[in-house]
Protein backbone atom coordinates (compact mmCIF):
# COMPACT_ATOMS: atom_id res chain seq x y z
CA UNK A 1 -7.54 6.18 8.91
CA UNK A 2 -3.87 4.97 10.63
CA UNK A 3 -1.25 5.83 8.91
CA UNK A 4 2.38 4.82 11.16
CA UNK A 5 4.01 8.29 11.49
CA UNK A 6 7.37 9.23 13.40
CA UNK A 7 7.73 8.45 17.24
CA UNK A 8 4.84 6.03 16.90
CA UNK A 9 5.76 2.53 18.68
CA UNK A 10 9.51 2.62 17.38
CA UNK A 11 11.58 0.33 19.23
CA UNK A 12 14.63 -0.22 17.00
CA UNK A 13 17.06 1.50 14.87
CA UNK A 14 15.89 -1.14 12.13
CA UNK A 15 11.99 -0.26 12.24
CA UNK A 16 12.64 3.33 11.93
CA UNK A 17 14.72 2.79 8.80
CA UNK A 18 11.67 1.27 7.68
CA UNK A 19 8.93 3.65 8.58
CA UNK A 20 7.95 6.69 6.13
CA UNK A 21 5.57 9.14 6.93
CA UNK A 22 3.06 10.15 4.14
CA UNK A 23 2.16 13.77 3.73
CA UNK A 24 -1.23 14.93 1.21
CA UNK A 25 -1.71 18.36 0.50
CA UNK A 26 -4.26 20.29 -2.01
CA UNK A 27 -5.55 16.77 -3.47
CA UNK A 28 -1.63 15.95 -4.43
CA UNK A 29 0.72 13.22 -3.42
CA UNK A 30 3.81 14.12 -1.93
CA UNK A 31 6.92 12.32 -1.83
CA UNK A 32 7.25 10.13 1.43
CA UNK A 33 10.22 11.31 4.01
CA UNK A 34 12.20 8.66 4.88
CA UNK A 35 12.61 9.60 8.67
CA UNK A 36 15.75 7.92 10.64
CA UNK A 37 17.87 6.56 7.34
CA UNK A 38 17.74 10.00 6.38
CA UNK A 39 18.11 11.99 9.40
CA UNK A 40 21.56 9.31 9.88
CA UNK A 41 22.91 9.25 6.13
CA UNK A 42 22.99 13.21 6.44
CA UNK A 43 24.45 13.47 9.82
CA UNK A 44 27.30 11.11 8.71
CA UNK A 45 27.92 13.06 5.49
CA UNK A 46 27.67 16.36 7.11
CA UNK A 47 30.49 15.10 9.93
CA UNK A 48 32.85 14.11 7.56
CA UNK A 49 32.19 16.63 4.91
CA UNK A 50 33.40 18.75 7.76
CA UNK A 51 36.01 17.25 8.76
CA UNK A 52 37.39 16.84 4.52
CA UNK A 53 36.49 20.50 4.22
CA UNK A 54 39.06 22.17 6.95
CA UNK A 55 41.98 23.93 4.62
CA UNK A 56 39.89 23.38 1.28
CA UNK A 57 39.71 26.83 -0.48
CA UNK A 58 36.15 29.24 0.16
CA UNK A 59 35.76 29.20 -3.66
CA UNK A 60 35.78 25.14 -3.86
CA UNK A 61 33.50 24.66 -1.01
CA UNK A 62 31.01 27.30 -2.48
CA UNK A 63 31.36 25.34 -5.68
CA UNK A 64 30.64 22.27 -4.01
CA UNK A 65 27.53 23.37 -2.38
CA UNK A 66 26.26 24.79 -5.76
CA UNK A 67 26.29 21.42 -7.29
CA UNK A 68 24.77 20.07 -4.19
CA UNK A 69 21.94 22.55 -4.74
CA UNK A 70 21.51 22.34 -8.05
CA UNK A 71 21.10 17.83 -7.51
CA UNK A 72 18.57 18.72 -4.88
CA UNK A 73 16.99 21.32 -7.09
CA UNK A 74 16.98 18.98 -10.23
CA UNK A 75 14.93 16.15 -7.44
CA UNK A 76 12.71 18.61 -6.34
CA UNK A 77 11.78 19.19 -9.60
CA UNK A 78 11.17 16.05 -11.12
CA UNK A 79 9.12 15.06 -8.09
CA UNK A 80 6.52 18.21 -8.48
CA UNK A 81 6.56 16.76 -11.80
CA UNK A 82 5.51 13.13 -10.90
CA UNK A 83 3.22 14.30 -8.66
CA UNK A 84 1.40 16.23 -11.00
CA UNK A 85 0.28 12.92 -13.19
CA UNK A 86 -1.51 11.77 -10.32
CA UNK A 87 -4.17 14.04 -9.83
CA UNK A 88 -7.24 12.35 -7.42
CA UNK A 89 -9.99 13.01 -9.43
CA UNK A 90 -8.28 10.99 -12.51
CA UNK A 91 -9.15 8.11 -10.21
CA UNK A 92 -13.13 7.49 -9.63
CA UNK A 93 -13.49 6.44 -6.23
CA UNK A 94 -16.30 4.06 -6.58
CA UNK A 95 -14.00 1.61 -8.66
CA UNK A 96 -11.85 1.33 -5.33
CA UNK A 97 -15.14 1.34 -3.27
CA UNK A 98 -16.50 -1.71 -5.66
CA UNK A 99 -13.26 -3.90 -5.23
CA UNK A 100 -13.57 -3.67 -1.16
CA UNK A 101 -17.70 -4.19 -1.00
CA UNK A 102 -18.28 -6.36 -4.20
CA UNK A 103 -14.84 -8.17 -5.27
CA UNK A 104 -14.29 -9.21 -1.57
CA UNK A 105 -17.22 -9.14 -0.33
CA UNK A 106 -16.23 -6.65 3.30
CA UNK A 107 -18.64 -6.95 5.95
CA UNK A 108 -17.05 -5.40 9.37
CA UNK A 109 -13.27 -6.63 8.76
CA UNK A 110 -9.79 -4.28 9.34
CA UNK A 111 -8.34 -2.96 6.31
CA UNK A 112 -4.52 -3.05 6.14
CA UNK A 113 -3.25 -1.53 2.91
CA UNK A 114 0.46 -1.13 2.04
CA UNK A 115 2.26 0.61 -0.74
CA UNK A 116 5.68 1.75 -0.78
CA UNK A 117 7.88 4.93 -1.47
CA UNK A 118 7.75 4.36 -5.65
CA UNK A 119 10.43 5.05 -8.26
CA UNK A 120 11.94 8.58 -9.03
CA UNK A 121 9.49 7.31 -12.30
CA UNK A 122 6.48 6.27 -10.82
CA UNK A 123 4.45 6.66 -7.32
CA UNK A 124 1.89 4.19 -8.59
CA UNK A 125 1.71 2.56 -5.32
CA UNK A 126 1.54 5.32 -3.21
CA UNK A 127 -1.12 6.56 -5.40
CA UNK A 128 -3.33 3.38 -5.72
CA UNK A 129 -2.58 3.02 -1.86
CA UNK A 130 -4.01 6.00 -1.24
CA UNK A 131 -7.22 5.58 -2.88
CA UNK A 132 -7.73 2.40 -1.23
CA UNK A 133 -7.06 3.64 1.80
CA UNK A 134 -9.88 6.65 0.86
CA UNK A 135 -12.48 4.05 -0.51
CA UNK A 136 -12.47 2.46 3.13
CA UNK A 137 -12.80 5.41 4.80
CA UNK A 138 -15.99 6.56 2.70
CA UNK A 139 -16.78 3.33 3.31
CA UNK A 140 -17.09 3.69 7.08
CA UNK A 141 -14.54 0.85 7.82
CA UNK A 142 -11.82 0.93 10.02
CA UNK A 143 -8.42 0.67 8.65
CA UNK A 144 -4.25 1.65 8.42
CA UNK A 145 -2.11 2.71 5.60
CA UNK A 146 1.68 1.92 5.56
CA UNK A 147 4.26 2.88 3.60
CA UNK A 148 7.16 0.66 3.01
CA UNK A 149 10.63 0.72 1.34
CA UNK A 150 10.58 -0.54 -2.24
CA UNK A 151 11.65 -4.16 -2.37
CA UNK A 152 12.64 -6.67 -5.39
CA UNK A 153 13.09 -10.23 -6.36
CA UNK A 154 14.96 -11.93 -4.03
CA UNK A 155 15.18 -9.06 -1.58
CA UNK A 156 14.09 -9.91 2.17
CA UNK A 157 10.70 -8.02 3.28
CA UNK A 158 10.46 -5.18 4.82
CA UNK A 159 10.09 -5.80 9.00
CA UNK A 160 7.53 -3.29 9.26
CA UNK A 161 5.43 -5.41 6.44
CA UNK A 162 6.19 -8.62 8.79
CA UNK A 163 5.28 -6.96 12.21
CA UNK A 164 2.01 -5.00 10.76
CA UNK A 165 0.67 -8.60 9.71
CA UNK A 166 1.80 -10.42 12.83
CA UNK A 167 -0.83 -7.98 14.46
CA UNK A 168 -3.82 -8.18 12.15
CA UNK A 169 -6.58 -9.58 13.86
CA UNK A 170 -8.18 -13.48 12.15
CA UNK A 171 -9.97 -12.94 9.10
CA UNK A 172 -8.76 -8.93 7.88
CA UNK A 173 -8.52 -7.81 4.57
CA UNK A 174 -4.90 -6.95 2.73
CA UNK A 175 -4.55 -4.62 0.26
CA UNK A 176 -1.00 -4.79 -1.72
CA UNK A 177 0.27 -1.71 -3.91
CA UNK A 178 4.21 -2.30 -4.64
CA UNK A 179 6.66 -1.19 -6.97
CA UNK A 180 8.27 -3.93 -6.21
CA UNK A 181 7.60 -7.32 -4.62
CA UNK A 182 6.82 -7.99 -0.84
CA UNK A 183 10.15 -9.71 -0.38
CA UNK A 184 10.68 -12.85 1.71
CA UNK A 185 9.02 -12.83 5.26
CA UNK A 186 11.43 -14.84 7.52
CA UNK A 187 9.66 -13.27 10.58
CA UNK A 188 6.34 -15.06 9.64
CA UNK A 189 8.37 -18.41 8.47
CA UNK A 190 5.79 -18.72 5.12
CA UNK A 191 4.92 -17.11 2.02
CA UNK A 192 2.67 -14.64 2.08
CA UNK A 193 -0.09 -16.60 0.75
CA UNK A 194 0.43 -19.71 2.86
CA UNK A 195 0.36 -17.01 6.12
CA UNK A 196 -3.20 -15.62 4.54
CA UNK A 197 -4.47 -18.97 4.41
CA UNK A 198 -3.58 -19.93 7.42
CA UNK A 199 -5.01 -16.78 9.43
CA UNK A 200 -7.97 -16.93 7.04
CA UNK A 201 -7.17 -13.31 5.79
CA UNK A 202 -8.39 -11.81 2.38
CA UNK A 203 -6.29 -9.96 -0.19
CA UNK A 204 -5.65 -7.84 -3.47
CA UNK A 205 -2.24 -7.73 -4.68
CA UNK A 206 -0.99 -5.39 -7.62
CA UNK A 207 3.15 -5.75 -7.72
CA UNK A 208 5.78 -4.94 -10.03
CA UNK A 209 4.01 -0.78 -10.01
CA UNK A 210 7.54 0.57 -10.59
CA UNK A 211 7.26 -0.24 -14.67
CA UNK A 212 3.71 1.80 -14.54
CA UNK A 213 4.52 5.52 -15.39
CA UNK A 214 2.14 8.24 -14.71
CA UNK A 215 0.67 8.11 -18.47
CA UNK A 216 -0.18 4.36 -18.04
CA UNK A 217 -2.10 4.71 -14.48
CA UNK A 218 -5.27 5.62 -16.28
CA UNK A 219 -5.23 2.37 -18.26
CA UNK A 220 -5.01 0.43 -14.96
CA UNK A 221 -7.66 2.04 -13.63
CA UNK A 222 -9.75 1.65 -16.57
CA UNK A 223 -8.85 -2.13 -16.41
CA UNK A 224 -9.99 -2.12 -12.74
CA UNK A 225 -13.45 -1.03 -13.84
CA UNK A 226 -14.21 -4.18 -15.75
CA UNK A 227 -17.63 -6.36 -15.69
CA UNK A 228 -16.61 -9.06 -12.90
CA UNK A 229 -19.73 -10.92 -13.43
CA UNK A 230 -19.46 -11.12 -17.05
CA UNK A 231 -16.17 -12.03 -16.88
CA UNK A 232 -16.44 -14.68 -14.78
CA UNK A 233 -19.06 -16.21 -16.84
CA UNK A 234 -16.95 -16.63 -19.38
CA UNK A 235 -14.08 -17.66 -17.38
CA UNK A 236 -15.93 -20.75 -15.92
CA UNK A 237 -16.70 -22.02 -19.25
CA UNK A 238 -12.79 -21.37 -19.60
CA UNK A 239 -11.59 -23.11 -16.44
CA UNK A 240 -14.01 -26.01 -17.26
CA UNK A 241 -12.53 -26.67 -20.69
CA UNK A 242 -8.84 -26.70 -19.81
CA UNK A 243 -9.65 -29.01 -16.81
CA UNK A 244 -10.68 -31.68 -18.93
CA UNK A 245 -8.58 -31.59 -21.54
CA UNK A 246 -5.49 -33.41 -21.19
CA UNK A 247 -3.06 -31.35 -23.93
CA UNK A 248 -3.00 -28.01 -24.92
CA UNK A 249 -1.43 -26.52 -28.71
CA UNK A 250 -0.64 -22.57 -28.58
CA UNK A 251 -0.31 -20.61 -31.53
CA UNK A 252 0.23 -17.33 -32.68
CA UNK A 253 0.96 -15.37 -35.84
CA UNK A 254 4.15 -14.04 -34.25
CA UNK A 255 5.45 -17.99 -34.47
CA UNK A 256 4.80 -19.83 -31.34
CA UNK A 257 3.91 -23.45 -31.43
CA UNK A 258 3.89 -24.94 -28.42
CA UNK A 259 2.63 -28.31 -27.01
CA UNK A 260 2.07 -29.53 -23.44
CA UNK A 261 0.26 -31.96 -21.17
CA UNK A 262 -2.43 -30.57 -18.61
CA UNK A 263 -3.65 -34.25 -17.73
CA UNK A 264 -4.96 -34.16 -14.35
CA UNK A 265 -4.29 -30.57 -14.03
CA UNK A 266 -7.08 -28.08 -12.61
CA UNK A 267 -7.41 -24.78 -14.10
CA UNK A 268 -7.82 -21.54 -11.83
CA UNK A 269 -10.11 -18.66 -12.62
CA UNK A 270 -8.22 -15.73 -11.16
CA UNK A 271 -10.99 -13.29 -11.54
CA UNK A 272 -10.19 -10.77 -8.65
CA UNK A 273 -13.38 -12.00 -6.45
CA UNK A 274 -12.59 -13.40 -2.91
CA UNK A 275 -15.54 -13.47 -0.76
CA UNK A 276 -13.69 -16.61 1.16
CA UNK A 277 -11.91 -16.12 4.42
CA UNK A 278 -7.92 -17.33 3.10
CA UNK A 279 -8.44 -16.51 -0.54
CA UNK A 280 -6.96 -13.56 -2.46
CA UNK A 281 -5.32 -12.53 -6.03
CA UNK A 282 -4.22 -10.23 -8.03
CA UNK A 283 -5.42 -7.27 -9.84
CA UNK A 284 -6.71 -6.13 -12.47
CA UNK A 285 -8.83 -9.14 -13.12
CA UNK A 286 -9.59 -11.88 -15.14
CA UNK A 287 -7.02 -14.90 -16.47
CA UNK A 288 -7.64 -18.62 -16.59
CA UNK A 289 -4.45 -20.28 -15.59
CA UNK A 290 -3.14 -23.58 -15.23
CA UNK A 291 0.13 -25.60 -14.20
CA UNK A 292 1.43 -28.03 -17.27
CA UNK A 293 2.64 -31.35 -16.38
CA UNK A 294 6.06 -30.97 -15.39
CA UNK A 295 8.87 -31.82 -18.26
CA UNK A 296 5.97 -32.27 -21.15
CA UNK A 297 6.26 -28.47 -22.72
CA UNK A 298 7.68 -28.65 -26.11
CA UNK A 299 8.19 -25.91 -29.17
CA UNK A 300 8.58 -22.92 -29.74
CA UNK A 301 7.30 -19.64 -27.99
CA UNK A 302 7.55 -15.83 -29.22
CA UNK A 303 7.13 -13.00 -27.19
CA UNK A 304 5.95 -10.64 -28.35
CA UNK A 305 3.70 -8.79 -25.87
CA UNK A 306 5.88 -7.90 -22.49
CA UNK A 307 8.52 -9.51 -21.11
CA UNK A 308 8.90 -9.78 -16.92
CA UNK A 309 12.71 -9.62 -16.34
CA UNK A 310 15.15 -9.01 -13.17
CA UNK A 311 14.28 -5.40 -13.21
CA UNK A 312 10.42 -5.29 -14.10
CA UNK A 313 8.85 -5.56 -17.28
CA UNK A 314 10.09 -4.64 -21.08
CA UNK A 315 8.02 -3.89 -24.00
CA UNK A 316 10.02 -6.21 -26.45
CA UNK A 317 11.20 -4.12 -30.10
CA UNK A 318 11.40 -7.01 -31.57
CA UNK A 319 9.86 -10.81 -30.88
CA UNK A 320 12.01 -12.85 -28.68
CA UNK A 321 11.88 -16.22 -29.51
CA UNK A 322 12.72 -19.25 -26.92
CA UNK A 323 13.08 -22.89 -27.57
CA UNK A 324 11.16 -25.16 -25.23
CA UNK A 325 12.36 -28.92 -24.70
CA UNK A 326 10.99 -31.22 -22.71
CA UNK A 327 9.67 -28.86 -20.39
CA UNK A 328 12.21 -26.15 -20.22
CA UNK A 329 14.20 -23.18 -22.09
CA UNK A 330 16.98 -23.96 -23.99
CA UNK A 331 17.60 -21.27 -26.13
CA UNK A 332 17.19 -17.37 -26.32
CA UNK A 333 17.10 -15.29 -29.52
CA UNK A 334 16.10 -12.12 -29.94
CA UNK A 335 18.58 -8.56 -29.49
CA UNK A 336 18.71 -6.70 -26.09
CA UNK A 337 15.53 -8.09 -24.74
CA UNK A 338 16.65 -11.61 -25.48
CA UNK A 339 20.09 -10.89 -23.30
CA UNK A 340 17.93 -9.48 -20.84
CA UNK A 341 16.00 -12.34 -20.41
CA UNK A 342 18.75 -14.51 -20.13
CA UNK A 343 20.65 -12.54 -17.55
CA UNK A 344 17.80 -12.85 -15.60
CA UNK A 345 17.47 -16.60 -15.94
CA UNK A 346 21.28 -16.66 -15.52
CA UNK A 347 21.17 -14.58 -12.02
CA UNK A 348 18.20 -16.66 -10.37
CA UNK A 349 19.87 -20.09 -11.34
CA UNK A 350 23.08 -19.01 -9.50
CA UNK A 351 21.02 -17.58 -6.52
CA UNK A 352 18.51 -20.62 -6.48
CA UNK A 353 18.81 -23.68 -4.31
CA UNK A 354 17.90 -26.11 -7.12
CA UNK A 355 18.69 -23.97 -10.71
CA UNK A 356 17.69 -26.30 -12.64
CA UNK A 357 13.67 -25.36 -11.91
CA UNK A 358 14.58 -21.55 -12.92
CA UNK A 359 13.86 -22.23 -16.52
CA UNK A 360 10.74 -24.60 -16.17
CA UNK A 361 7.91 -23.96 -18.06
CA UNK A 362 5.24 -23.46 -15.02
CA UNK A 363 1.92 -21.79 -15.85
CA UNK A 364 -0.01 -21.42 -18.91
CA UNK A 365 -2.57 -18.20 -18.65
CA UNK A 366 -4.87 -17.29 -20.88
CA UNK A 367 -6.50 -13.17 -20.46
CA UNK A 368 -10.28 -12.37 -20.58
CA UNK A 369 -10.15 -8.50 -19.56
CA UNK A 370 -12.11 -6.57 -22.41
CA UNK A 371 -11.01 -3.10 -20.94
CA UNK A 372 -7.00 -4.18 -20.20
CA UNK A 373 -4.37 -3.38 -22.40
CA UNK A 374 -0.65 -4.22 -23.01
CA UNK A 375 1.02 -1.39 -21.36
CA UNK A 376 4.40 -3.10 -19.99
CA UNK A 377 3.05 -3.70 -16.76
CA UNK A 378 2.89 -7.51 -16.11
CA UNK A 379 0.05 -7.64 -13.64
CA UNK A 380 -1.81 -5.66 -16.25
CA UNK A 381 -0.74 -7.38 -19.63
CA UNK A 382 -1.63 -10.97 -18.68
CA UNK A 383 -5.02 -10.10 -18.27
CA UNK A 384 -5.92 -8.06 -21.46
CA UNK A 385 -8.36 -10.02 -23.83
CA UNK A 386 -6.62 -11.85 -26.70
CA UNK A 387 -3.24 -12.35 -24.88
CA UNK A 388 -1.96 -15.61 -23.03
CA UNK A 389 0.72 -15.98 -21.14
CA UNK A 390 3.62 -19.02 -20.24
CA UNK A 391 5.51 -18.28 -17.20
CA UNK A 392 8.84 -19.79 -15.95
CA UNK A 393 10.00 -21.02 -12.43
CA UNK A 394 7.70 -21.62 -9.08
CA UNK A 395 3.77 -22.93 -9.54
CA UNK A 396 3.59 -25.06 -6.33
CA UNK A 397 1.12 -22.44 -4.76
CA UNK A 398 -1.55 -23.44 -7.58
CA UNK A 399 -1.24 -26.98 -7.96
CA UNK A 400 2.07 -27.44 -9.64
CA UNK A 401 4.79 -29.57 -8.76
CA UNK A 402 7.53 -26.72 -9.19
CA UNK A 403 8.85 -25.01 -6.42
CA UNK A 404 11.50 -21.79 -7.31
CA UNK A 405 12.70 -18.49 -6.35
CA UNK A 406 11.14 -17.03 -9.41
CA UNK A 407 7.56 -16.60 -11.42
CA UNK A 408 8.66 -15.21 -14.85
CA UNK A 409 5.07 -14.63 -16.53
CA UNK A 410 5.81 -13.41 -20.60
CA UNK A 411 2.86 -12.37 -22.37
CA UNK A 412 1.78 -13.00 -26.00
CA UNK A 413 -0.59 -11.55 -28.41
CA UNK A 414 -3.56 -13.39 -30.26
CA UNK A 415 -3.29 -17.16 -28.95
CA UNK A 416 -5.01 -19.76 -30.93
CA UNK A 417 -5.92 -22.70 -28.67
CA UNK A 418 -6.13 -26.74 -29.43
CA UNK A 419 -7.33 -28.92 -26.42
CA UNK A 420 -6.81 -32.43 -27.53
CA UNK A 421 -6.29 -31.41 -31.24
CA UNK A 422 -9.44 -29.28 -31.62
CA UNK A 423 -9.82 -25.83 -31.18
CA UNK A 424 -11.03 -24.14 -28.26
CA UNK A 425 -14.74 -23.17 -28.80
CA UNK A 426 -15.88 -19.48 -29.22
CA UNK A 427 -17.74 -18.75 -25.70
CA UNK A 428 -21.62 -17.29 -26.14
CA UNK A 429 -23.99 -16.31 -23.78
């Protein structure tokens, strides 16, 4: 395994401010070092805490460096902490080993995986990274691991991400463990999955690994472990009926009634399997999704599941209801999560090119994994069994005719589904 450490083909100030080095001891993860940021950020401080310290009393300097201790302490500790959640063997390896060999079918490719530093609340990525990175090694498959700064929506990529991908030979494989989001890419001049496509590369994405704490990990493992066959059994009896339908009627308990046109529209099965060169998804699998006709969503939806927001995604403590006219949100009710919804909405529109897309209804998804559960994690809630999801903003990568800065998905619990009036058929072997 290659994993970038310090000195290694550094040319500029701005890759090393990038690059972290990833240390393993005793089976444990260990917080990544940033290496050049940090080596500057404490030179500077040290140089002009010296400077602001000449005449101060002994007694307030000692003082000062107390508290200073004690922060560092505090860190120290809650990172040991952290760490300890993740223990290896919590993790089978032959789920990880499955995903490479069966769910993308690896002959003789090169492995990149990336994750990222992680929250002072979760190392998910690193972890998950990690494994990956172990499963192609037992594998007998040549491969790097890179660690990258944490990035969010709207943030710009990290280089080291850009120049890393720039290198990969035609038709690797891409493994993606963030906290965050990738970022934009304007070294590479596309998205990310335009750029796979193009350079016929493979890939499995998990994002957004900042809202999974240490207690939740073993539920997205356990949802990693599903039956892919079975699933996509049932998922191509799924895809096939939303294809030809040409309007579909969500309800729930919680409230939501909402009506839109899928005429012409092709549904996706999103089932984690890409044995084609250019082809990759998410995971956890499975989810049927599809893109409404643009402007014909009408009603009312409740969330009640999870929410995806600015800053990740919110476990709702009480059902936050949104009005839906002709195709997109007009109203938000609900208490904090509500407002926090709408801030969101409200920051994209004024960072977005055309706002008026922001609030578009885009996808309709529908979840099919038995073993996935609603944990607050979106990547993870949209594909638990009895959920569905409606998301707001871009769906011109899957056959929509939205283009945004945003994907919102919102997740809610037991749909009831009408194509054309009549409800969606029980699936049976």
């Amino acid at each position: 395994m290659t994993v970038r450490r310090r000195g290694q083909g550094m040319r500029s100030s701005k890759r090393r401010c990038s690059l972290f080095t990833l240390h393993a001891r005793q089976g444990h993860i260990q917080k990544p070092k940033l290496l050049k940021e940090h080596f500057l950020k404490n030179k500077h401080f040290l140089k002009n805490t010296k400077k602001k310290q000449r005449g101060r009393p002994l007694r307030q300097r000692s003082n000062q460096k107390t508290m200073h201790e004690q922060q560092h302490l505090q860190q120290s500790t809650q990172a040991r902490q952290n760490h300890q959640h993740y223990p290896e063997q919590e993790a089978d390896l032959s789920i990880f080993t499955r995903l490479l060999s069966k769910n993308l079918s690896l002959r003789n490719e090169f492995i990149l995986v990336v994750g990222d530093e992680g929250t002072p609340t979760s190392q998910a990525s690193l972890f998950l990274a990690r494994r990956f990175a172990q499963a192609a090694k037992t594998l007998g498959k040549n491969h790097k691991l890179i660690v990258l700064r944490k990035r969010d929506i709207g943030e710009e990529g990290d280089e080291l991400f850009s120049e890393e991908l720039l290198k990969l030979p035609q038709e690797s494989i891409i493994i993606l463990t963030l906290s965050g989001k990738i970022g934009t890419l304007p070294q590479i001049k596309k998205s990310f999955r335009s750029f796979c496509a193009a350079r016929r590369h493979r890939f499995l994405s998990a994002s957004n690994l900042q809202s999974l704490p240490p207690q939740n990990l073993p539920a997205f493992i356990k949802a990693l472990a599903a039956d892919y066959d079975a699933m996509a059994k049932e998922g191509a009896l799924l895809k096939e009926a939303l294809t030809r339908a040409n309007s579909v009627q969500i309800k729930t308990p919680a409230g939501t009634d909402l009506t839109m046109s899928v005429r012409g529209a092709r549904a996706i099965l999103a089932n984690a399997t890409y044995p084609e060169p250019g082809t990759g998804g998410n995971i956890p699998g499975s989810e049927v999704y599809i893109a409404p006709v643009e402007n014909t969503a009408n009603g009312v939806l409740v969330i009640d599941g999870s929410l995806r927001v600015r800053r990740g995604t919110i476990l709702p403590k009480a059902p936050v209801t949104l009005t839906i006219k002709h195709g997109s949100v007009t109203a938000i009710t609900g208490g904090s999560a509500a407002q926090e919804l709408e801030e969101t909405l409200r920051w994209a529109e004024k960072r977005a090119k055309y706002p008026e897309r922001i609030r578009k209804v885009a996808e309709l998804g529908i979840g099919l994994n038995p073993l996935a559960s609603i944990v607050g994690l979106t990547v993870l809630d949209e594909k638990a069994r009895n959920t569905a999801h409606i998301a707001f903003g871009s769906n011109n990568w899957f056959g929509g005719t939205i283009k945004s800065i945003i994907h919102l998905d919102q997740v809610i619990k037991n749909p009831r589904l009408l194509l054309d009036g009549k409800p969606l058929p029980r699936f049976t072997d």
